[in-house]
N, C-alpha and C. Protein backbone atom coordinates (compact mmCIF):
# COMPACT_ATOMS: atom_id res chain seq x y z
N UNK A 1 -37.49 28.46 -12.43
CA UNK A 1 -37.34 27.64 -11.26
C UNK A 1 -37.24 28.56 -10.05
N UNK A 2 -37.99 28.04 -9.02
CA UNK A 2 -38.05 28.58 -7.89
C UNK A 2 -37.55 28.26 -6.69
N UNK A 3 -36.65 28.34 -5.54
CA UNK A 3 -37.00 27.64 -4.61
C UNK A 3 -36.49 28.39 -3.69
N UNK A 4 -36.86 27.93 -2.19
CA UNK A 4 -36.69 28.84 -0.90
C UNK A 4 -36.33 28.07 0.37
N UNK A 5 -35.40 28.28 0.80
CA UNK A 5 -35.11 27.39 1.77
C UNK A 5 -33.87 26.24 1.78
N UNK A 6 -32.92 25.86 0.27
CA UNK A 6 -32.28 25.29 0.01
C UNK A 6 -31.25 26.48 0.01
N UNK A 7 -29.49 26.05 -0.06
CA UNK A 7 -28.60 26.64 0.09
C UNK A 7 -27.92 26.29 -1.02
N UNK A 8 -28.01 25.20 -1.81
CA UNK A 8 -26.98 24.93 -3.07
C UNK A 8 -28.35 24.93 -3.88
N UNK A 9 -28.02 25.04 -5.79
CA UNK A 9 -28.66 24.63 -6.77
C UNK A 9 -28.01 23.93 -7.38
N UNK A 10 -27.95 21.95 -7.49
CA UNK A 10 -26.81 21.32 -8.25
C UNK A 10 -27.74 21.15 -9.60
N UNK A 11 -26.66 21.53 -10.31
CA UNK A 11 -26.76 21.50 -12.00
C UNK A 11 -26.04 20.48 -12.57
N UNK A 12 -26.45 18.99 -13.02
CA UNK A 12 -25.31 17.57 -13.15
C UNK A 12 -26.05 16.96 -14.14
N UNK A 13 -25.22 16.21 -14.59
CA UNK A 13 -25.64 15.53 -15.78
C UNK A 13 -24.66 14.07 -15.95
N UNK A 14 -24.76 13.20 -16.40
CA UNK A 14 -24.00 11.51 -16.34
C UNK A 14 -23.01 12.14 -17.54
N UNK A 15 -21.88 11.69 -17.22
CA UNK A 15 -20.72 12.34 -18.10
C UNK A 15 -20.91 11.53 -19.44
N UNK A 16 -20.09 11.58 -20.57
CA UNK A 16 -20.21 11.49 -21.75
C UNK A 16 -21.11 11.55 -22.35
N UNK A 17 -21.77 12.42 -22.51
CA UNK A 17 -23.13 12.68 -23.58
C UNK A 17 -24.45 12.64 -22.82
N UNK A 18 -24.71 12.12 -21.94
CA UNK A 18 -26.12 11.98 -21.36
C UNK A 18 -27.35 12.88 -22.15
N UNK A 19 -28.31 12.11 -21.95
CA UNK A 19 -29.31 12.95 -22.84
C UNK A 19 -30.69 14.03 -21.48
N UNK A 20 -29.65 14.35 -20.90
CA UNK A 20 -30.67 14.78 -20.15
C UNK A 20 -29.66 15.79 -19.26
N UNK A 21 -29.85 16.85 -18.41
CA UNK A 21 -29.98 17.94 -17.88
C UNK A 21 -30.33 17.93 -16.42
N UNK A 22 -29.88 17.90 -14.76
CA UNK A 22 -30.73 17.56 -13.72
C UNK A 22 -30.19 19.04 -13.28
N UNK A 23 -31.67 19.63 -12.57
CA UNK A 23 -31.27 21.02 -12.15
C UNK A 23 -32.22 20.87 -10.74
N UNK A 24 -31.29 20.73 -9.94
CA UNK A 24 -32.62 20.90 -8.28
C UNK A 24 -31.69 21.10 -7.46
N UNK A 25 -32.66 22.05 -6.70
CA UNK A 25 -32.22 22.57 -5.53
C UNK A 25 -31.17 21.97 -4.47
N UNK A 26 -30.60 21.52 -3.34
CA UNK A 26 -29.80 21.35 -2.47
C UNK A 26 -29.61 21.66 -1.64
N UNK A 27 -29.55 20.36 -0.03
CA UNK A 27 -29.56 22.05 0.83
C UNK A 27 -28.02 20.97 1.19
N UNK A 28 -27.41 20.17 0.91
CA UNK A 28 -26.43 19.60 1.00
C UNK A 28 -25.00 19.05 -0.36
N UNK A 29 -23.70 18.77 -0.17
CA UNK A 29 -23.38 17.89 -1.00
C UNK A 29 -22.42 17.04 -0.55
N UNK A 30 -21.85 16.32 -1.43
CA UNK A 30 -20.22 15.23 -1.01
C UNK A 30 -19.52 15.42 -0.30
N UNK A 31 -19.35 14.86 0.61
CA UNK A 31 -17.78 15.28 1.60
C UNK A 31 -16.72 15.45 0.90
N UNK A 32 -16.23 17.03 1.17
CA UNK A 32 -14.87 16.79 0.36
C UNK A 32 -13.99 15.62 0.86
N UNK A 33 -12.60 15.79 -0.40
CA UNK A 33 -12.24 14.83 -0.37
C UNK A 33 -10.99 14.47 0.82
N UNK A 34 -11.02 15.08 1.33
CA UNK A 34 -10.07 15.36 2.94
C UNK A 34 -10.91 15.14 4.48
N UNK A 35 -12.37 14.92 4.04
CA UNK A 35 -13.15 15.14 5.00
C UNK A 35 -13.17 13.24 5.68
N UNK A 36 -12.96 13.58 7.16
CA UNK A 36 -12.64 12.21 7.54
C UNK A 36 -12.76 12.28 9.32
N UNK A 37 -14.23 12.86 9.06
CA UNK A 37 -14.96 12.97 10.33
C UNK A 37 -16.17 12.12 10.79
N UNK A 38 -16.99 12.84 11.41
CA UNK A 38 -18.25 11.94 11.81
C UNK A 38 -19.21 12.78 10.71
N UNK A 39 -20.34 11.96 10.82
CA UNK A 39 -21.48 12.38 9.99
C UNK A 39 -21.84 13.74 10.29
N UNK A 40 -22.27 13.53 11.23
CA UNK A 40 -22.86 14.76 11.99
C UNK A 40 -22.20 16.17 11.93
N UNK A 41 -20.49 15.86 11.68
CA UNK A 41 -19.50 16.75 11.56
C UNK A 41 -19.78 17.43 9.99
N UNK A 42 -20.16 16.83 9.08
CA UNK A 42 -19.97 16.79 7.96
C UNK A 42 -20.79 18.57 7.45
N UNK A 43 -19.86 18.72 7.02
CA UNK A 43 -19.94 19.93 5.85
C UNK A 43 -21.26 20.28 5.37
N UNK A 44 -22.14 21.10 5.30
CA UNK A 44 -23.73 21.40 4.24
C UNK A 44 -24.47 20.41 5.09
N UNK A 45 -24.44 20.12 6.05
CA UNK A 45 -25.90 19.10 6.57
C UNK A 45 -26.67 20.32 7.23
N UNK A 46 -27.95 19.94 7.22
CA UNK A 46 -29.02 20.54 7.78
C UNK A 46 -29.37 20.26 9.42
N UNK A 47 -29.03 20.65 10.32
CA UNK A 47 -29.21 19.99 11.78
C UNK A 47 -30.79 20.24 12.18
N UNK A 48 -31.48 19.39 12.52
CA UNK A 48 -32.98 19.94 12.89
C UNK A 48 -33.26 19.52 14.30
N UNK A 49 -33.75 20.21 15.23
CA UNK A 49 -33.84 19.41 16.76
C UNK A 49 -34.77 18.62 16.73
N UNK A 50 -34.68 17.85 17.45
CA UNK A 50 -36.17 16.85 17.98
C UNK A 50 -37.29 18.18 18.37
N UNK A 51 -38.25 17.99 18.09
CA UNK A 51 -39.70 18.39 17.59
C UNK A 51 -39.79 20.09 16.69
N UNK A 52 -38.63 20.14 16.38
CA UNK A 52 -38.21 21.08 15.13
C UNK A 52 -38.49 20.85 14.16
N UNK A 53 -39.16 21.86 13.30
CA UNK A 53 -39.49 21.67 11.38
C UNK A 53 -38.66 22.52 10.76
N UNK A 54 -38.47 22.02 9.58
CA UNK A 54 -37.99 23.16 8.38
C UNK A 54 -38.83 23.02 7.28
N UNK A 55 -39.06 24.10 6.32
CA UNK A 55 -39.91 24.03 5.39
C UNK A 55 -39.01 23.84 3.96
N UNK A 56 -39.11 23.51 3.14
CA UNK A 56 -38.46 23.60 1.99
C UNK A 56 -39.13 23.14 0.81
N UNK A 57 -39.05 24.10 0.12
CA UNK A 57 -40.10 24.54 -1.07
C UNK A 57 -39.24 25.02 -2.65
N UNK A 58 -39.58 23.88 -3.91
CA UNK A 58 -39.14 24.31 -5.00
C UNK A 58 -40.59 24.46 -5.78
N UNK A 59 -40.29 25.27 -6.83
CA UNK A 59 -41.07 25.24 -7.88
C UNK A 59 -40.26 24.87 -9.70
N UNK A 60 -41.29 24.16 -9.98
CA UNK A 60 -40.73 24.38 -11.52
C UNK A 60 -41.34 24.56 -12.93
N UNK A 61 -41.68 25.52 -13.27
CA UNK A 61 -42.41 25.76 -14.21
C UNK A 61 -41.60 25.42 -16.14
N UNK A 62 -42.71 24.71 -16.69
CA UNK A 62 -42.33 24.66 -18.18
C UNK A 62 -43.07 24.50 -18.80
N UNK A 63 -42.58 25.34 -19.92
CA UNK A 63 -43.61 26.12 -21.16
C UNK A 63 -43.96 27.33 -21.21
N UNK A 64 -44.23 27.82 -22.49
CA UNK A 64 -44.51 29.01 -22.41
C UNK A 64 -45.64 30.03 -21.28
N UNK A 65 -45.25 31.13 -21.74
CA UNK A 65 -46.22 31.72 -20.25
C UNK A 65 -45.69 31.14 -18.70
N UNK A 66 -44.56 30.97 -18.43
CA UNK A 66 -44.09 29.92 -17.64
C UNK A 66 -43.75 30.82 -16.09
């Protein structure tokens, strides 16, 4: 797995047994649990200006030769 431009990698899965594995990139997460501001205030957000870009790019390769 590749990626460029994200700041977290969340690794989660549905608690008790789930049959599955979620691994992707992040460039954000949850307000902690004390957090009791405005949005905009909020923790891991990405701010972009009006006629501003960001690029953000994953890859994911599977299988052999990968």
């Amino acid at each position: 797995m590749f990626w460029d431009g994200f700041r977290e990698l969340g690794i989660w899965s549905k608690p008790a047994g789930a049959a599955f594995l979620c691994i992707e990139p992040w460039h954000g997460f949850a307000s902690p649990s004390d957090f009791d501001g405005d949005f905009k205030d909020k923790p891991g957000l990405m701010h972009i200006a009006p006629a501003e870009s960001r690029t953000l790019k994953y890859r994911v390769r599977i299988g052999q030769n990968a």
